[in-house]
C-alpha atoms as a PDB file:
ATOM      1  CA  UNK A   1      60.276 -37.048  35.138  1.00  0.00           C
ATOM      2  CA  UNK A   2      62.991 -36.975  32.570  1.00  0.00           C
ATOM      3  CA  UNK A   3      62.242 -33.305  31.142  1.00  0.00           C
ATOM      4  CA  UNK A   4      61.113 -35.120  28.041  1.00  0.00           C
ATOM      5  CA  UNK A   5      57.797 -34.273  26.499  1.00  0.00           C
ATOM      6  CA  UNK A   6      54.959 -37.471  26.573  1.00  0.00           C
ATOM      7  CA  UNK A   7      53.200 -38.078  23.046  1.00  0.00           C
ATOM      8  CA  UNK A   8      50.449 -37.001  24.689  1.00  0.00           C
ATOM      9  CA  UNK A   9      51.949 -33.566  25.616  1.00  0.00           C
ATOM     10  CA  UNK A  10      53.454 -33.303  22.463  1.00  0.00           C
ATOM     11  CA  UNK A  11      50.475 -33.663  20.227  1.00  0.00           C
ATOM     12  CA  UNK A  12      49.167 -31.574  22.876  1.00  0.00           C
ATOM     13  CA  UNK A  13      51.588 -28.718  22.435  1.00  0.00           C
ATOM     14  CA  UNK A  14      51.767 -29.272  18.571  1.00  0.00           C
ATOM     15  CA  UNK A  15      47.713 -28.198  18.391  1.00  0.00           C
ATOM     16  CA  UNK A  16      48.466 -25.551  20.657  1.00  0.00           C
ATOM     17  CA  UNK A  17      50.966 -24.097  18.093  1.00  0.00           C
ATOM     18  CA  UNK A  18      48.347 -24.593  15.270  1.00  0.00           C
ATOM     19  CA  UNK A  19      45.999 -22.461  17.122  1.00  0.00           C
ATOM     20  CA  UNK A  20      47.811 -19.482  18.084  1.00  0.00           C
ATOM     21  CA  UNK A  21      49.962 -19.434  14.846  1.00  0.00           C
ATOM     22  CA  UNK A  22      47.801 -16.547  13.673  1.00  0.00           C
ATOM     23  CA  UNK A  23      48.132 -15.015  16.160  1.00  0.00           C
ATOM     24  CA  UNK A  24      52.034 -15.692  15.865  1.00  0.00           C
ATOM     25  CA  UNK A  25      51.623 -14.573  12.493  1.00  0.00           C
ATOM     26  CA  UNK A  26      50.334 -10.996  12.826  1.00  0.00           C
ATOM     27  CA  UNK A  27      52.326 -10.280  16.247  1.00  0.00           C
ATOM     28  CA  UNK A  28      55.663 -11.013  13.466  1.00  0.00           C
ATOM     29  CA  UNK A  29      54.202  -9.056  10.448  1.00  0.00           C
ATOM     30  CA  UNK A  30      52.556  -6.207  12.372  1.00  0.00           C
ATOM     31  CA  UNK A  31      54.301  -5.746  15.405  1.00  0.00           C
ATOM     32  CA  UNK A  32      57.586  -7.274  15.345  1.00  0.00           C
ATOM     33  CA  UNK A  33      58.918  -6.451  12.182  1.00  0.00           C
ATOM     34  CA  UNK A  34      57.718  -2.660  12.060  1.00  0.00           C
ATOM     35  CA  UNK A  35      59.688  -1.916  15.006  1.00  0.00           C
ATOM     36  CA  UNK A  36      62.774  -3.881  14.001  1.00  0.00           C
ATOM     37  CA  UNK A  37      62.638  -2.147  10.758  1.00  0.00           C
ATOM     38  CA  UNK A  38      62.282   1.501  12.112  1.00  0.00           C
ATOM     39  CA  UNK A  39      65.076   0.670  14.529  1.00  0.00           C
ATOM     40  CA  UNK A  40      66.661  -0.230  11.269  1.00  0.00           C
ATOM     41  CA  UNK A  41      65.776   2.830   9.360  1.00  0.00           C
ATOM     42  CA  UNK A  42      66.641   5.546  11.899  1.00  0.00           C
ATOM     43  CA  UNK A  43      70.079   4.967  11.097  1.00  0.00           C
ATOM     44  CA  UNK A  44      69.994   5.620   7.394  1.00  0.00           C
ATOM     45  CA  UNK A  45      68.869   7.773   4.883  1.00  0.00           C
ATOM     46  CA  UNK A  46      65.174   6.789   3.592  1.00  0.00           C
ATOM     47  CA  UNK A  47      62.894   8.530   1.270  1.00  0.00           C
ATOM     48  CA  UNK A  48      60.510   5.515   0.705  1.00  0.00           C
ATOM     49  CA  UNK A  49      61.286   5.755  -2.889  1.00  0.00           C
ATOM     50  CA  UNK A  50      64.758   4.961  -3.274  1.00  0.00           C
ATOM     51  CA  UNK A  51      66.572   2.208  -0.753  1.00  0.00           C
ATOM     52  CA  UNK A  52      67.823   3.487   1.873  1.00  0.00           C
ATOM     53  CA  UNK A  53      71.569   4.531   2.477  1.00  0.00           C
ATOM     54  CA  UNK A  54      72.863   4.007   6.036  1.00  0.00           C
ATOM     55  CA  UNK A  55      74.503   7.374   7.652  1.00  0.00           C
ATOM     56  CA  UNK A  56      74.873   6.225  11.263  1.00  0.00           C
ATOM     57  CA  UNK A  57      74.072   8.537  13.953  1.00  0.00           C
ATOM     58  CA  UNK A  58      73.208  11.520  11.824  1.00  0.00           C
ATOM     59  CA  UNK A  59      69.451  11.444  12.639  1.00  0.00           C
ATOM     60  CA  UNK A  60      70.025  11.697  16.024  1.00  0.00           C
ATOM     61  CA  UNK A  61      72.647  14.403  16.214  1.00  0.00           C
ATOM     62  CA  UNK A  62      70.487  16.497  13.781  1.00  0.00           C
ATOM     63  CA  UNK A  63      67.203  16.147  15.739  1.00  0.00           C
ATOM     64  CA  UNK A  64      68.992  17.679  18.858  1.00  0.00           C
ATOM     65  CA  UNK A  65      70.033  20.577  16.559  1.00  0.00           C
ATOM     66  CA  UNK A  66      66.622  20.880  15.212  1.00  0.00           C
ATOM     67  CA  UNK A  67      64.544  23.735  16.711  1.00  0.00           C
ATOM     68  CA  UNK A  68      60.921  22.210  15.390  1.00  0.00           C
ATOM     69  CA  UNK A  69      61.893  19.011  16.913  1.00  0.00           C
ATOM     70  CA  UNK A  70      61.828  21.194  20.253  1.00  0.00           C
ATOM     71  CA  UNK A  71      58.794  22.750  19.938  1.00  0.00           C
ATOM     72  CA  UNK A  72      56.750  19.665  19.033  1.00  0.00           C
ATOM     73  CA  UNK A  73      58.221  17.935  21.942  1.00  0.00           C
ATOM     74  CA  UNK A  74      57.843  20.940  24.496  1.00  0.00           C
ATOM     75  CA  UNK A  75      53.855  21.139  23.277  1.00  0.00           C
ATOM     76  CA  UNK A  76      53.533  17.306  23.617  1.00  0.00           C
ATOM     77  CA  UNK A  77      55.028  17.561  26.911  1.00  0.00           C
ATOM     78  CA  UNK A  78      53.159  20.709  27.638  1.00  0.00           C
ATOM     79  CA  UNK A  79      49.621  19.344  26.897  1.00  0.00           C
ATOM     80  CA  UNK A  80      50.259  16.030  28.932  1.00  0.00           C
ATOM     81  CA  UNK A  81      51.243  17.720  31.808  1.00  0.00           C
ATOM     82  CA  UNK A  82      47.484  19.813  31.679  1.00  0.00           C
ATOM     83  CA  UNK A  83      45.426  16.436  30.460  1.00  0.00           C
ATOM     84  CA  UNK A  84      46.670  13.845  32.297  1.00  0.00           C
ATOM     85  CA  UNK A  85      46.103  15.098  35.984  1.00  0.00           C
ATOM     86  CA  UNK A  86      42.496  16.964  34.853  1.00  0.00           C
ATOM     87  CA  UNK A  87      41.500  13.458  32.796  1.00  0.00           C
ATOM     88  CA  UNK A  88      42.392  11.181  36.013  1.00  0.00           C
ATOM     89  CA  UNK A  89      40.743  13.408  38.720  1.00  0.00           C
ATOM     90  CA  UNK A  90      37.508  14.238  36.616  1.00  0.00           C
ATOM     91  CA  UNK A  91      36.924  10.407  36.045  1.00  0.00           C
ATOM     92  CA  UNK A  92      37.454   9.465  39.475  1.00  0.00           C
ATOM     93  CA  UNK A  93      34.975  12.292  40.517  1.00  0.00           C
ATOM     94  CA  UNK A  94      32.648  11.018  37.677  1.00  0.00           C
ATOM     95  CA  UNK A  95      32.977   7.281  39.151  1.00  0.00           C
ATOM     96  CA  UNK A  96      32.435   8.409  42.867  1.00  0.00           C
ATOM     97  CA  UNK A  97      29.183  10.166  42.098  1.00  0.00           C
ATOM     98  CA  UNK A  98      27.953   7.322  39.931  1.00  0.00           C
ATOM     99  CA  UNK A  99      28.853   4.773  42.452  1.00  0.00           C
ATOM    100  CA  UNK A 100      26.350   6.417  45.043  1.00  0.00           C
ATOM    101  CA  UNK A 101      23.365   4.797  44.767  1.00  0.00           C
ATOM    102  CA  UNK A 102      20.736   6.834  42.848  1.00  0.00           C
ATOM    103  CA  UNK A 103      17.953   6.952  40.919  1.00  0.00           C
ATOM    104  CA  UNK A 104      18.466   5.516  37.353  1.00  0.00           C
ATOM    105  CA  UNK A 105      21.902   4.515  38.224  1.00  0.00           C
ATOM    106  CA  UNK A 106      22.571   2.596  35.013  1.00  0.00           C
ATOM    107  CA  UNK A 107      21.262   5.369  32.874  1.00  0.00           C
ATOM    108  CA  UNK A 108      23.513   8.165  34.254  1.00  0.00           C
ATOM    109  CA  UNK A 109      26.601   5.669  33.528  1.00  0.00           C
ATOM    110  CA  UNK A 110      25.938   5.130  30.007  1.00  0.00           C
ATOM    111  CA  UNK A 111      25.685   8.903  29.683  1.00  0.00           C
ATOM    112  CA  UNK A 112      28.972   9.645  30.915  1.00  0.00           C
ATOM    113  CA  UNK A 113      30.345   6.609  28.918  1.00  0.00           C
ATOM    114  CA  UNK A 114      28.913   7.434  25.711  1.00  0.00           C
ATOM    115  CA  UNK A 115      31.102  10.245  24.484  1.00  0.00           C
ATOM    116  CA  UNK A 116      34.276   8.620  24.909  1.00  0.00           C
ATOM    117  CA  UNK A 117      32.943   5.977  22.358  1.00  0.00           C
ATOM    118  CA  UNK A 118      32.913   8.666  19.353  1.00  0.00           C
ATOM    119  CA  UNK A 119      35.642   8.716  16.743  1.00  0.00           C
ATOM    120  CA  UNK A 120      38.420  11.127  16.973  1.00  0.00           C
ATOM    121  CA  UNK A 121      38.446  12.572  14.049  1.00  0.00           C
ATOM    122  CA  UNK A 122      34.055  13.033  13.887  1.00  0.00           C
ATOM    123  CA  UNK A 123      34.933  14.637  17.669  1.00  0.00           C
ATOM    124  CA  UNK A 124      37.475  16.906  16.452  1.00  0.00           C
ATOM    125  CA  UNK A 125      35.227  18.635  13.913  1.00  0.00           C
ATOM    126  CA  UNK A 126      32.132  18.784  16.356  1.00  0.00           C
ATOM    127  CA  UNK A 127      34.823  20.682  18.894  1.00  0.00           C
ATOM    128  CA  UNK A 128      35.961  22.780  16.264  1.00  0.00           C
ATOM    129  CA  UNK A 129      32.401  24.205  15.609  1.00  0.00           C
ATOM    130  CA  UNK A 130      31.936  24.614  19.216  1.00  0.00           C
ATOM    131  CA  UNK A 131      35.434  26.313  19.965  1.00  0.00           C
ATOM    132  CA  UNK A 132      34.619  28.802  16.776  1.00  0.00           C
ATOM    133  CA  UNK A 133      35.171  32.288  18.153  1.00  0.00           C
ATOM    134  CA  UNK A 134      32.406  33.613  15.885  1.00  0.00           C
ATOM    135  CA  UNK A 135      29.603  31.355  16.190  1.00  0.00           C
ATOM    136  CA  UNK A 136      30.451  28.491  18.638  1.00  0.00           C
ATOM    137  CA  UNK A 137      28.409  27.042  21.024  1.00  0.00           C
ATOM    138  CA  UNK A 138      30.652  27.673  23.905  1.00  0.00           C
ATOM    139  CA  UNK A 139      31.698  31.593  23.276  1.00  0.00           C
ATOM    140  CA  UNK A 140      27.707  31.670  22.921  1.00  0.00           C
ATOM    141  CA  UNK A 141      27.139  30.773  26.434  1.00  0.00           C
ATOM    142  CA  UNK A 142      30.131  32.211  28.206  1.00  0.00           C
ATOM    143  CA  UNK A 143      30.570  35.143  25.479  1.00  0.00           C
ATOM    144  CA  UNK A 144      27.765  37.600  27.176  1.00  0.00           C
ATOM    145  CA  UNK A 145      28.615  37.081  30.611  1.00  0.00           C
ATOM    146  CA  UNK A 146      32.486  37.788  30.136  1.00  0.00           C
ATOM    147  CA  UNK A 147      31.305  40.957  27.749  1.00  0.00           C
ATOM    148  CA  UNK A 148      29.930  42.075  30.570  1.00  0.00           C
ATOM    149  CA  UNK A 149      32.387  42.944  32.542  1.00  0.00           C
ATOM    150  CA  UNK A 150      34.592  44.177  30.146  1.00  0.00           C
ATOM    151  CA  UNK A 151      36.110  40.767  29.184  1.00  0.00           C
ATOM    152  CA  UNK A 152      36.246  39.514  25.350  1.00  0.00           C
ATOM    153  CA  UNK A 153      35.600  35.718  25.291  1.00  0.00           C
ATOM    154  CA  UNK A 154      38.996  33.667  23.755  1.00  0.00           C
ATOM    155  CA  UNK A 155      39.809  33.147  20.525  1.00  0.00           C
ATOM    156  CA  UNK A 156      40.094  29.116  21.395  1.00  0.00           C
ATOM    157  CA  UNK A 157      41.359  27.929  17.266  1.00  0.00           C
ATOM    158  CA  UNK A 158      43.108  31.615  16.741  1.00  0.00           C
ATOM    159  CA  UNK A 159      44.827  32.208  19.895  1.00  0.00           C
ATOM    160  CA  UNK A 160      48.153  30.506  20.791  1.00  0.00           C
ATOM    161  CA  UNK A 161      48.133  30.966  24.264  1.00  0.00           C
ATOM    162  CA  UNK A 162      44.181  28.934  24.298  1.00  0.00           C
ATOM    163  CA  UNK A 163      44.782  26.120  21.557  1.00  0.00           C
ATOM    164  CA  UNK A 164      46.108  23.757  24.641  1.00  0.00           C
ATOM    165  CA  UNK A 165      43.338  24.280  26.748  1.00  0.00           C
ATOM    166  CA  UNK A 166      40.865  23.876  23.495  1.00  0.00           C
ATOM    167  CA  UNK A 167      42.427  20.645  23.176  1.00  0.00           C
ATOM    168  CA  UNK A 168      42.220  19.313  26.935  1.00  0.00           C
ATOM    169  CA  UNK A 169      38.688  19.995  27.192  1.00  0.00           C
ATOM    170  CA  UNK A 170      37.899  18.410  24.202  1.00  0.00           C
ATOM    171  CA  UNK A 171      39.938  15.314  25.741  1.00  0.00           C
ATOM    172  CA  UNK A 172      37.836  15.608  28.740  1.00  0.00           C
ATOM    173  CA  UNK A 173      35.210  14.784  26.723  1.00  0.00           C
ATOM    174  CA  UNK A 174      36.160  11.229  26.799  1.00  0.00           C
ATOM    175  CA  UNK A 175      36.925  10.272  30.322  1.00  0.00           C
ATOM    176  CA  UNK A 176      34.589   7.295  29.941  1.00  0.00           C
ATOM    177  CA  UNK A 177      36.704   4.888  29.532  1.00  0.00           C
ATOM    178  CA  UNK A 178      38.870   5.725  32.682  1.00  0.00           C
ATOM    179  CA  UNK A 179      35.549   6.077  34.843  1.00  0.00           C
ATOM    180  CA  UNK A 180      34.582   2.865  33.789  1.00  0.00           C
ATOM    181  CA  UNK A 181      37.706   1.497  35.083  1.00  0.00           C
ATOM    182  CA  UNK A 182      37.353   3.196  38.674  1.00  0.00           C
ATOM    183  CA  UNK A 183      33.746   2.620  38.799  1.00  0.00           C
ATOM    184  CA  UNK A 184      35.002  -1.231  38.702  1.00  0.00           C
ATOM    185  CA  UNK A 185      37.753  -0.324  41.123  1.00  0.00           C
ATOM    186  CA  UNK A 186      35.164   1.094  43.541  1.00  0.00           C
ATOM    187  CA  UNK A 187      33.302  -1.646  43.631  1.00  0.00           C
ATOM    188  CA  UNK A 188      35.403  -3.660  44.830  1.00  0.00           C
ATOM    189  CA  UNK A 189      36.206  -1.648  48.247  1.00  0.00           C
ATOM    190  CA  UNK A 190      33.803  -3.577  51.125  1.00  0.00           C
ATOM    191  CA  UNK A 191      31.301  -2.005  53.111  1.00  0.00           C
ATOM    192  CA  UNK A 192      32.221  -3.388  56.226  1.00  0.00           C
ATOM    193  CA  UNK A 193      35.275  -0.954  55.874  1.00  0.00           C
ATOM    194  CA  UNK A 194      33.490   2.328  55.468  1.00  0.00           C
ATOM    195  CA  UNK A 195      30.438   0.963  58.269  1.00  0.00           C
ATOM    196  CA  UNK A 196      33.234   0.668  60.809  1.00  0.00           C
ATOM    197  CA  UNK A 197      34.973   4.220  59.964  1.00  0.00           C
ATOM    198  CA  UNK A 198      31.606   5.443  60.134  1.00  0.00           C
ATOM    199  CA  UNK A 199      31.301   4.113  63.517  1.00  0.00           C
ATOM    200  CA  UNK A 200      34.961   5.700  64.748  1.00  0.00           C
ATOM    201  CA  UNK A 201      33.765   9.133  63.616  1.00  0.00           C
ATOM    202  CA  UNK A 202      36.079   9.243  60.158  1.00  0.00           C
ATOM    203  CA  UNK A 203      34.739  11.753  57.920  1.00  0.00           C
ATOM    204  CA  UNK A 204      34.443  11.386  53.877  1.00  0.00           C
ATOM    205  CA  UNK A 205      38.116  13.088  53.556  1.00  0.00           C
ATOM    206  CA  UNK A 206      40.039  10.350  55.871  1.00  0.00           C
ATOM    207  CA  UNK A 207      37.705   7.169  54.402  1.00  0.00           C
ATOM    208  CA  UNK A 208      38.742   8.456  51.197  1.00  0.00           C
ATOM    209  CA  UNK A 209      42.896   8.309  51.851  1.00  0.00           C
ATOM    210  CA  UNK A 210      42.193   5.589  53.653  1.00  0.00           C
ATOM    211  CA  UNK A 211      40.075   3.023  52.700  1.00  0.00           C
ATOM    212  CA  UNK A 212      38.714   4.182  48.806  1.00  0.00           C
ATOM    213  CA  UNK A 213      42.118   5.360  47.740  1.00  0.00           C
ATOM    214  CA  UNK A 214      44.054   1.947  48.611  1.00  0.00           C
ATOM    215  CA  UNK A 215      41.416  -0.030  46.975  1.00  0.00           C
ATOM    216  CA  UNK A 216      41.741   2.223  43.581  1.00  0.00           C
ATOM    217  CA  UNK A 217      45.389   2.285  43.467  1.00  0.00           C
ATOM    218  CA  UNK A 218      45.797  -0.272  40.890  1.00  0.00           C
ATOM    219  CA  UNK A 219      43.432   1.487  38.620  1.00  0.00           C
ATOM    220  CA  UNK A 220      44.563   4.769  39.308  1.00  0.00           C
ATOM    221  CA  UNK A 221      48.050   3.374  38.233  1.00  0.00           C
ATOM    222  CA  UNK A 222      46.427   1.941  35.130  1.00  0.00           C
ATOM    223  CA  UNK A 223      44.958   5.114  33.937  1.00  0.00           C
ATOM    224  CA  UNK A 224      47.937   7.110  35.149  1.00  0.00           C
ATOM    225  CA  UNK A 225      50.078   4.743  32.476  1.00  0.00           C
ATOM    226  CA  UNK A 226      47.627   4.785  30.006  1.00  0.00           C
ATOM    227  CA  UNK A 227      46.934   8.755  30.406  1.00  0.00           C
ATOM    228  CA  UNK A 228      50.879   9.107  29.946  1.00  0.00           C
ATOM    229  CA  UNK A 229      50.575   7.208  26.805  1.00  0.00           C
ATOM    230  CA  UNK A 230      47.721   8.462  25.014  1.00  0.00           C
ATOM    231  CA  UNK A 231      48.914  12.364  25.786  1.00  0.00           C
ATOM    232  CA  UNK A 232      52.029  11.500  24.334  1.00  0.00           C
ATOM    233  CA  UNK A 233      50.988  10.234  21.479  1.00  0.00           C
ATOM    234  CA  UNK A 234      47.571  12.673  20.490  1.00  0.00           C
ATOM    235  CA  UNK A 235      47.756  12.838  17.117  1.00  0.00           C
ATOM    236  CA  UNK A 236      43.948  13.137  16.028  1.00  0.00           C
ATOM    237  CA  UNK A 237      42.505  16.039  17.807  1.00  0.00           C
ATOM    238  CA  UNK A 238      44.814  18.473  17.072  1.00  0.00           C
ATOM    239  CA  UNK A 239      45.424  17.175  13.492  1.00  0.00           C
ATOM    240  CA  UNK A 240      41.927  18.212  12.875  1.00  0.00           C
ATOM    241  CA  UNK A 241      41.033  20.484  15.197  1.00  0.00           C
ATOM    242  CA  UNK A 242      43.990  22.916  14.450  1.00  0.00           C
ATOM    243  CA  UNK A 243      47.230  21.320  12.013  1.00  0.00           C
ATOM    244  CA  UNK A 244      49.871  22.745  13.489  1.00  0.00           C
ATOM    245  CA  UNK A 245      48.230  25.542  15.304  1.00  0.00           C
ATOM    246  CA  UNK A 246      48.755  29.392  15.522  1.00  0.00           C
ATOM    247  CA  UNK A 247      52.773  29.916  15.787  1.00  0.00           C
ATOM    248  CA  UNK A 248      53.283  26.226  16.034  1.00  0.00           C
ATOM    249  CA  UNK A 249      51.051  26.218  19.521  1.00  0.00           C
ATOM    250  CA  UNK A 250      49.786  22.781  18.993  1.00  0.00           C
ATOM    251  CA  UNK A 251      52.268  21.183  16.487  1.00  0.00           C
ATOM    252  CA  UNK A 252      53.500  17.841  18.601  1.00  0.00           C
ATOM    253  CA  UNK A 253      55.737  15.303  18.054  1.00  0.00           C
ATOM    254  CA  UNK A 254      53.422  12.683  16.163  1.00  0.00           C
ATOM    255  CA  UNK A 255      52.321  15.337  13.914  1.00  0.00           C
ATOM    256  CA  UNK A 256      56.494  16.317  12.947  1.00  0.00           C
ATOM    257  CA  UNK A 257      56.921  12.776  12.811  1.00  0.00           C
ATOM    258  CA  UNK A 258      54.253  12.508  10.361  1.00  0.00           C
ATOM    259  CA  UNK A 259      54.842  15.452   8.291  1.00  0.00           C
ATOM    260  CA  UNK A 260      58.264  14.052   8.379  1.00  0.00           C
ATOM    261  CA  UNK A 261      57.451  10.472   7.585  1.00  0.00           C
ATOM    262  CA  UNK A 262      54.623  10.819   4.822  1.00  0.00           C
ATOM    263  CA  UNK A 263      54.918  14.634   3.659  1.00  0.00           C
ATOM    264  CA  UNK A 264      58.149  14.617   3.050  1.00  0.00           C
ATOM    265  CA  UNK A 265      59.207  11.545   2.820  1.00  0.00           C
ATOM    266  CA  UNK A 266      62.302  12.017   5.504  1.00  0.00           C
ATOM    267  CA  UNK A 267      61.417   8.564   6.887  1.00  0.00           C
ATOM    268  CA  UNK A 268      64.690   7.836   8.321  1.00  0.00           C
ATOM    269  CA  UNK A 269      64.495  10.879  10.220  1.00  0.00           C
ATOM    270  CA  UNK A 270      61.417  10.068  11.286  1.00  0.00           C
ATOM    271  CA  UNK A 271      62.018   6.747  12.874  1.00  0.00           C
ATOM    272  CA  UNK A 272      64.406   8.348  14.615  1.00  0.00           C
ATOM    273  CA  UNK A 273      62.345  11.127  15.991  1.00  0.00           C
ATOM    274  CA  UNK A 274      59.663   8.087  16.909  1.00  0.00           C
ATOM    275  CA  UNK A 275      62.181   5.963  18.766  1.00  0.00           C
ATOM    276  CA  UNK A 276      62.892   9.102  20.698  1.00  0.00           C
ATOM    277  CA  UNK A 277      59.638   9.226  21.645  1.00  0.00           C
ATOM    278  CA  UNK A 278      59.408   5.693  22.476  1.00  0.00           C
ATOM    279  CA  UNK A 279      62.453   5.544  24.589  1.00  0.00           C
ATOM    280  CA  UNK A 280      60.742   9.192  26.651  1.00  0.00           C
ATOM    281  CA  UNK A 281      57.121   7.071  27.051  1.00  0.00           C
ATOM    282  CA  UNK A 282      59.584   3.897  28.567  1.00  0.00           C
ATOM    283  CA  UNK A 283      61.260   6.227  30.657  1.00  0.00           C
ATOM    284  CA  UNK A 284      58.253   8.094  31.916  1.00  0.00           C
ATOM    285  CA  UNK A 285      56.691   4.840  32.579  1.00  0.00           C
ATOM    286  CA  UNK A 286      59.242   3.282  34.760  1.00  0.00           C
ATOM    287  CA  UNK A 287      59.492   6.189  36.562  1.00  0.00           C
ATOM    288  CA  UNK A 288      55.895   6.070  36.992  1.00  0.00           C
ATOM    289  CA  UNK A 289      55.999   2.035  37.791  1.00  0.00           C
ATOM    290  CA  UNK A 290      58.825   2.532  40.475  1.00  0.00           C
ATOM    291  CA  UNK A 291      57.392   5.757  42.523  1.00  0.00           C
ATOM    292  CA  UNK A 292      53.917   3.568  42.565  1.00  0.00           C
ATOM    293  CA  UNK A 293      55.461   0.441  43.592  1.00  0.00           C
ATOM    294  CA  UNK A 294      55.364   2.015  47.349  1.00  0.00           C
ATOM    295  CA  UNK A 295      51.761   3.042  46.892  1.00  0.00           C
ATOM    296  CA  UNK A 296      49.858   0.560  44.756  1.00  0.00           C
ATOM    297  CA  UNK A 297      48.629  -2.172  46.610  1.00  0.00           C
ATOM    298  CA  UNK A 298      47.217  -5.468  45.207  1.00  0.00           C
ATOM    299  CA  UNK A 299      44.794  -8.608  46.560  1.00  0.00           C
ATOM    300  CA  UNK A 300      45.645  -9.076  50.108  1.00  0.00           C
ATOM    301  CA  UNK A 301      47.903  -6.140  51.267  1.00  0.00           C
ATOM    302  CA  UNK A 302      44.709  -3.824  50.719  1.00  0.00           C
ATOM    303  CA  UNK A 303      42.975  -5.694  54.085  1.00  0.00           C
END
């Protein structure tokens, strides 16, 4: 009644403190000193080597002079703008057909789950192979058709203007994980919902906006955030698939702040270049967060 802890709750609280303390531990090594530090580090000079000399603001002002800087961040911004809209509607396709019920249900799930379980970098060779203008898989299949009508098939690796679209559909590949999340989302929507719309004539189209959509909206939100994220930050794929791509075509931001960072040992400038990027995910997200505040709906305002 006082406010004052009991010895009970005190002993209490004092074993609670033992047990997360590793967790306490690795949050303040891992997480919360890395980012203080390259907060730190953006304003100064650093070459890893030597310590590092504080200069201020320079970073900053020179990454909005530099041109590279530009044309990492237009192909990161590029690329998420093609994945992240392809990636959420083929998953919530995938999940719609799966949630029918069919004929070795569970086996057609772990089929389309599968892929997104393979490492990056193992994925990025296999697509490389297939995406091979000379002897890939896909200019194979597509190749004799397209030859046919007078049409040579594209040079996916060697191409500028088709490096992008190499690298969405190889990001398509793993959709998995985001069906798996609306597959859960769809089961929650009740059947009594889509009986009665059946009964008032409501067609696929208008149960969809307005029964299945509602019901998805907080994991259509979650993959939305998480899409945003993970485009944003593809480092990986084209890394492997590509470096920095024909005439810088797939050069983004994680990669300059990498080459920057561990190549050439500009780490200052790199910090900078990542909080840059941090402060454009935040952004994106709360922009995201407030538009779907008036069209995500939780627990009891779905019914």
């Amino acid at each position: 009644m006082n406010g004052l802890l009991t010895k009970k709750e005190a002993g209490n609280l004092g074993w609670g403190l033992v047990f997360v303390s590793p967790w306490l531990a690795g949050l303040i090594l891992f997480a919360a000193y890395p980012l203080l530090a390259s907060l730190y580090y953006s304003f100064t000079d650093f070459s890893v080597l030597l310590p590092p000399v504080n200069v201020g603001l320079l970073n900053y002002r020179f990454l909005f002079q530099d041109d590279l800087f530009w044309t990492s961040m237009k192909n990161t911004v590029l690329f998420a703008t093609m994945s992240v809209p392809l990636t959420l509607g083929l998953s919530l396709l995938a999940a719609m057909l799966l949630n029918n019920r069919l004929r070795m249900q569970g086996t057609f799930r772990a089929i389309y789950f599968l892929p997104s379980l393979v490492p990056l970098v193992p994925l990025a060779i296999l697509w490389s192979w297939m995406f091979n203008s000379n002897c890939g898989l896909i200019n194979a299949i597509i190749g004799p058709p397209l030859r046919s009508m007078g049409i040579e098939p594209p040079n996916w690796l060697e191409a500028a203007g088709w490096t992008k679209p190499a690298l969405v559909f190889t990001k398509i590949w793993g959709i998995g994980g985001a069906m798996v999340i609306f597959l859960a989302a769809l089961q929650e929507a009740p059947e009594h919902l889509y009986e009665s719309a059946d009964l008032d004539g409501a067609g696929a189209w208008r149960k969809f906006l307005s029964i299945t959509l509602p019901f998805i909206s907080p994991a259509l939100y979650f993959n939305l955030i998480i899409g945003i994220i993970a485009s944003l930050q593809t480092f990986a794929l084209p890394y492997v698939m590509m470096g920095r791509g024909p005439s810088d075509s797939t050069y983004f931001l994680t990669m300059y702040i990498y080459d920057q960072g561990f190549k050439y040992l500009n780490m200052g400038y790199a910090c900078a270049m990542a909080w840059i990027m941090f402060l454009i995910i935040l952004i994106l997200t709360l922009i995201a967060s407030r538009i779907s505040s008036r069209f995500v709906f939780y627990g009891e305002e779905k019914t």
